[in-house]
N, C-alpha and C. Protein backbone atom coordinates (compact mmCIF):
# COMPACT_ATOMS: atom_id res chain seq x y z
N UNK A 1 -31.51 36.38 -39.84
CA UNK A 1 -31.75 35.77 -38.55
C UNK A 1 -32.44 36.79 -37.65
N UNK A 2 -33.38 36.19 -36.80
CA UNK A 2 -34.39 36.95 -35.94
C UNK A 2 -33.71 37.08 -34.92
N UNK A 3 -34.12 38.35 -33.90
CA UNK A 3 -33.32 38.40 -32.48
C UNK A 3 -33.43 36.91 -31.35
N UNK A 4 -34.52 36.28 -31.78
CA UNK A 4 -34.75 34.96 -31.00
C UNK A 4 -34.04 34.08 -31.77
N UNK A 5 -34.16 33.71 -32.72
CA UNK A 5 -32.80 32.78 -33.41
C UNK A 5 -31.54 32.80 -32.55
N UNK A 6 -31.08 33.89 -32.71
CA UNK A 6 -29.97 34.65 -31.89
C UNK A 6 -29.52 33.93 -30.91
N UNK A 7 -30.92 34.97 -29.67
CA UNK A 7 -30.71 34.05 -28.67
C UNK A 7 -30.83 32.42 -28.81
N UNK A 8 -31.63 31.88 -29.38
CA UNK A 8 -31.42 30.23 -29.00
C UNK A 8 -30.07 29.77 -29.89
N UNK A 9 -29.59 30.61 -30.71
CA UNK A 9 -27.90 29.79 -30.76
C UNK A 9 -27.37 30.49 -29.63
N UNK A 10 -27.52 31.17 -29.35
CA UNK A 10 -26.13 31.69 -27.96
C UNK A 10 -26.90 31.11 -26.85
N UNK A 11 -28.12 30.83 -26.69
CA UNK A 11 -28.12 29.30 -24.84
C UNK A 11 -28.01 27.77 -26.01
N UNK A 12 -27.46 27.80 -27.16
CA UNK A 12 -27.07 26.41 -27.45
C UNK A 12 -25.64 26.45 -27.11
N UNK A 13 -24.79 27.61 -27.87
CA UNK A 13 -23.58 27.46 -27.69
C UNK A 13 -23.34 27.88 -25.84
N UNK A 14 -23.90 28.45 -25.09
CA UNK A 14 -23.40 28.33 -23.97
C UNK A 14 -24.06 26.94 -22.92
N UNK A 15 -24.46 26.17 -23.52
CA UNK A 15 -25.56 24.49 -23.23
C UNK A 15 -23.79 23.91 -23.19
N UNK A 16 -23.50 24.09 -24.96
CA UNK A 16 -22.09 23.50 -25.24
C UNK A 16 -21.04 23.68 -24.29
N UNK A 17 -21.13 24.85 -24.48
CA UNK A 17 -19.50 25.30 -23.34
C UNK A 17 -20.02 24.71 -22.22
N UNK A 18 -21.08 24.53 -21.45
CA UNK A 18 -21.35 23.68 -20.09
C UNK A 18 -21.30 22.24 -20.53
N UNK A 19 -21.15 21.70 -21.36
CA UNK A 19 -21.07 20.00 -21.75
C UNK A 19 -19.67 20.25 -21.90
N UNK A 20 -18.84 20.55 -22.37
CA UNK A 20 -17.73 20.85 -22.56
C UNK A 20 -16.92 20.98 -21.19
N UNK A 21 -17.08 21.76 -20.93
CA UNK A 21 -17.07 22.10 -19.09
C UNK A 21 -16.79 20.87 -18.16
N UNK A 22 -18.12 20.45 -18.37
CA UNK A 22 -18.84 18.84 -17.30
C UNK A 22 -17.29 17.71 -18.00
N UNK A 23 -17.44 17.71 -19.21
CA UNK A 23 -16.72 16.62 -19.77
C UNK A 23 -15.14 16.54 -19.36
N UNK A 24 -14.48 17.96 -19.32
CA UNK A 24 -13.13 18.07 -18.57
C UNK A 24 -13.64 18.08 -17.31
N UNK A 25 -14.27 17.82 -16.57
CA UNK A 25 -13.92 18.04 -14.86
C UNK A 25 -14.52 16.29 -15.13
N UNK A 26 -14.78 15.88 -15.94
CA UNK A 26 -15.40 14.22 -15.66
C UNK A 26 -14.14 13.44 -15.68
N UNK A 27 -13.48 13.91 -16.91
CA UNK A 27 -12.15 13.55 -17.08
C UNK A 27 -11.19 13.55 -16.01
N UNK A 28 -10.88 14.41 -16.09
CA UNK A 28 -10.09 15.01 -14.08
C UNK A 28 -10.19 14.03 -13.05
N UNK A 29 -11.86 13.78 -12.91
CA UNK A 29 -12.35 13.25 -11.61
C UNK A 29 -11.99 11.30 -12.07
N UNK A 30 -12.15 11.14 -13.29
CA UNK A 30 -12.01 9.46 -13.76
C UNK A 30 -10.06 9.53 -13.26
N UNK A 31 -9.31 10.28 -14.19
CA UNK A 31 -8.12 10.30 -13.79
C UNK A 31 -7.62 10.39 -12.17
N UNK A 32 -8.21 11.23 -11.37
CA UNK A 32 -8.21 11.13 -9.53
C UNK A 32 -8.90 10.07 -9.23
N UNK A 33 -9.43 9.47 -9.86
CA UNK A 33 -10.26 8.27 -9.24
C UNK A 33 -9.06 6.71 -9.80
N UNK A 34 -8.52 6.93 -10.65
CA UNK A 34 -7.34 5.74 -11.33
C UNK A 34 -6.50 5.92 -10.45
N UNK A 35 -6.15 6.98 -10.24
CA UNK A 35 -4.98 7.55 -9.08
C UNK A 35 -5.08 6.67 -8.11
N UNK A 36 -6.00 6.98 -7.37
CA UNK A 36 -6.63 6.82 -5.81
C UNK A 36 -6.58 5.47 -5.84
N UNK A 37 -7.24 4.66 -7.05
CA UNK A 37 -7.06 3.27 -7.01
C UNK A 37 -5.83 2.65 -7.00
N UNK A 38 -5.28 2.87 -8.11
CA UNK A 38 -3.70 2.35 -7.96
C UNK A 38 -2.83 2.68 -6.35
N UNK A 39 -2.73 4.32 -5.77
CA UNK A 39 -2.24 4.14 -4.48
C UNK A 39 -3.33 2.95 -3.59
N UNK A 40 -4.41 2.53 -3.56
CA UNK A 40 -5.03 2.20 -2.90
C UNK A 40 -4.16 1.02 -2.76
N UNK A 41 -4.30 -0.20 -4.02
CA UNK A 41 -3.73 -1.31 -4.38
C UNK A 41 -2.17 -1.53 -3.83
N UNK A 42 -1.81 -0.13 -3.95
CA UNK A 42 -0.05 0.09 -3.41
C UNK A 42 0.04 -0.03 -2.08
N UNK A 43 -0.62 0.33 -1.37
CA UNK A 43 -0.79 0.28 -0.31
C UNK A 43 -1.29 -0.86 0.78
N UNK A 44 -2.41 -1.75 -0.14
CA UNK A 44 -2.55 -3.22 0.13
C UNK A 44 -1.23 -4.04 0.16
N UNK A 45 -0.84 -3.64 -1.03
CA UNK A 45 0.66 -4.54 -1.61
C UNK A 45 1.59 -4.29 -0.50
N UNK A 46 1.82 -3.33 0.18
CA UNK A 46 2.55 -2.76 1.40
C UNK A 46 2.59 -3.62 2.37
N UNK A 47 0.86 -3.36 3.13
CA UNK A 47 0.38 -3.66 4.30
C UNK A 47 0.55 -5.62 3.88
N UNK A 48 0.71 -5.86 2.86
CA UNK A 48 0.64 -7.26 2.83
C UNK A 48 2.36 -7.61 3.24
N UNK A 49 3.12 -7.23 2.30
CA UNK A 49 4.45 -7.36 2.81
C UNK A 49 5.10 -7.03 4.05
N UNK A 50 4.49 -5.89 4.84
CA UNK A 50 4.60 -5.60 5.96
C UNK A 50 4.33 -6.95 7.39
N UNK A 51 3.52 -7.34 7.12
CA UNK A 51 2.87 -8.31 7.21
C UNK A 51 3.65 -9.92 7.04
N UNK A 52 4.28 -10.35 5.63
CA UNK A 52 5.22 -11.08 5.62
C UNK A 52 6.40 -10.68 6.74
N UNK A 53 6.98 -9.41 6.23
CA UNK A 53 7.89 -8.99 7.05
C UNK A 53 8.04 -9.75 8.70
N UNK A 54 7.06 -9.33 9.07
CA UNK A 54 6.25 -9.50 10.54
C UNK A 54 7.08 -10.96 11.41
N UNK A 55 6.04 -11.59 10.22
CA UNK A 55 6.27 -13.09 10.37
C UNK A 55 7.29 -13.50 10.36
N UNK A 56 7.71 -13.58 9.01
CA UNK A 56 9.37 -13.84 9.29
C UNK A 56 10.35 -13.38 10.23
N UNK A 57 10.25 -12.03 10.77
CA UNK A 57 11.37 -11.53 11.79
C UNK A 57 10.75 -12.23 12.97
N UNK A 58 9.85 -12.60 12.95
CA UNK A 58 9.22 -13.59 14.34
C UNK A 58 9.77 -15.27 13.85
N UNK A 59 9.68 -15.47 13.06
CA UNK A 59 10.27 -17.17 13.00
C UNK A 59 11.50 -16.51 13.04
N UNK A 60 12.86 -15.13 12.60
CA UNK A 60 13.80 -15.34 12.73
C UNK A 60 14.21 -15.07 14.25
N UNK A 61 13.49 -14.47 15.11
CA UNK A 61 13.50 -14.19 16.59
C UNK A 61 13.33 -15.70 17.28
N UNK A 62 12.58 -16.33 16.98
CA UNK A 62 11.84 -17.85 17.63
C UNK A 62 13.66 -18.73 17.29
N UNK A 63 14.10 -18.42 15.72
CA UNK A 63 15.29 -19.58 15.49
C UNK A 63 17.06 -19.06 16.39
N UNK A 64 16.68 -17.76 16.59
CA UNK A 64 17.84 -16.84 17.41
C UNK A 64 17.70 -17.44 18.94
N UNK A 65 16.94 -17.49 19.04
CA UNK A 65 16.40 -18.64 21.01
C UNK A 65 16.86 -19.69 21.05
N UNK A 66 16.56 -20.21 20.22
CA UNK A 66 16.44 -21.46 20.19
C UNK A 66 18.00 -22.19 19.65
N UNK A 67 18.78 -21.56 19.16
CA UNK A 67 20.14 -21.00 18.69
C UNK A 67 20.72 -20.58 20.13
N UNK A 68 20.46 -19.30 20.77
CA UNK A 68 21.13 -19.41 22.16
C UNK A 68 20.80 -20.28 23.28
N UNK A 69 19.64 -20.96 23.29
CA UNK A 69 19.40 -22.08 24.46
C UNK A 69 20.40 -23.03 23.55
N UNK A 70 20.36 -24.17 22.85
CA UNK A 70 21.58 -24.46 22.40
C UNK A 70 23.19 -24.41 22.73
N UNK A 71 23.31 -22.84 22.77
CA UNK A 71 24.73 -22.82 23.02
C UNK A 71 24.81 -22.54 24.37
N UNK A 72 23.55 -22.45 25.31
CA UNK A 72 23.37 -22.35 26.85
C UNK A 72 23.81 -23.90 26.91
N UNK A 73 23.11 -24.83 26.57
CA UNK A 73 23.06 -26.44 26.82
C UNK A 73 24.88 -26.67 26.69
N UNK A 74 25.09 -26.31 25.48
CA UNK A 74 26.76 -26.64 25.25
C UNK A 74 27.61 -26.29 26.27
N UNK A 75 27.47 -25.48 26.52
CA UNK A 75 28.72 -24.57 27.62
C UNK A 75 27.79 -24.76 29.14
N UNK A 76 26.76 -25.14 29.40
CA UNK A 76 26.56 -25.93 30.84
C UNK A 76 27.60 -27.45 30.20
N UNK A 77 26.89 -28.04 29.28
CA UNK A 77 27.79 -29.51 29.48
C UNK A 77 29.07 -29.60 29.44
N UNK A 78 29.95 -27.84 28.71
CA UNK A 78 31.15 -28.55 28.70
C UNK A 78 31.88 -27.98 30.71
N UNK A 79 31.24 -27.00 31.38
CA UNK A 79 31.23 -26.91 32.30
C UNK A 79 31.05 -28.10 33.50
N UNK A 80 30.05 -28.95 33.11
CA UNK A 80 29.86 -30.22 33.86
C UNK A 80 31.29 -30.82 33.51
N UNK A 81 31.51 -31.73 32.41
CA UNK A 81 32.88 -32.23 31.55
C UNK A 81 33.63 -31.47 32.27
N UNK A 82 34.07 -30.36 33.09
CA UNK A 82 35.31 -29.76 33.41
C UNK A 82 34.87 -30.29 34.84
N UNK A 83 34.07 -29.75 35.20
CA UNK A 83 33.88 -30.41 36.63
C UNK A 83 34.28 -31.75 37.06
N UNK A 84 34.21 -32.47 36.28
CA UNK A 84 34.06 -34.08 36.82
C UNK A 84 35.32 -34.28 36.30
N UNK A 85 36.69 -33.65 35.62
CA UNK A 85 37.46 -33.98 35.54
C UNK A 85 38.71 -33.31 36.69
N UNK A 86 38.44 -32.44 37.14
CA UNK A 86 38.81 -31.79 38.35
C UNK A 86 39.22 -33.16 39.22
């Protein structure tokens, strides 16, 4: 083998070790990128339930009113009923 042989296997094998290189940090970056997606999705899934949440403690706030006007109405009428039997 000639001194240029040489060199062109050693910038092939160091071509390699840079494909080699590229291919683990591609890997890395696909795996941080699955990551990022899945929290992403987790986080939709959140903000969506959060969201249910919302609502419902508002229809259960709206049925709690509407529950004490109720027992306002009862206890004025049984107050009237005491009155008029006086």
């Amino acid at each position: 083998m000639n001194p240029t042989e040489n060199e062109q296997d050693l910038a092939v094998i160091d071509k390699l070790h840079l494909l080699k290189e590229l291919r683990s940090r591609n890997i890395q970056l696909e795996r941080v990128k699955q990551k990022i997606k899945k929290e992403f999705e987790a986080k939709e899934n959140e903000d969506k339930y959060l969201s249910q949440y919302k609502e419902e403690l508002e229809l259960l706030q709206q049925e709690k009113m509407a529950h004490v006007e109720e027992l306002r109405l009862i206890h004025a009428d049984i107050n009237t009923v005491r009155c008029r039997c006086v």
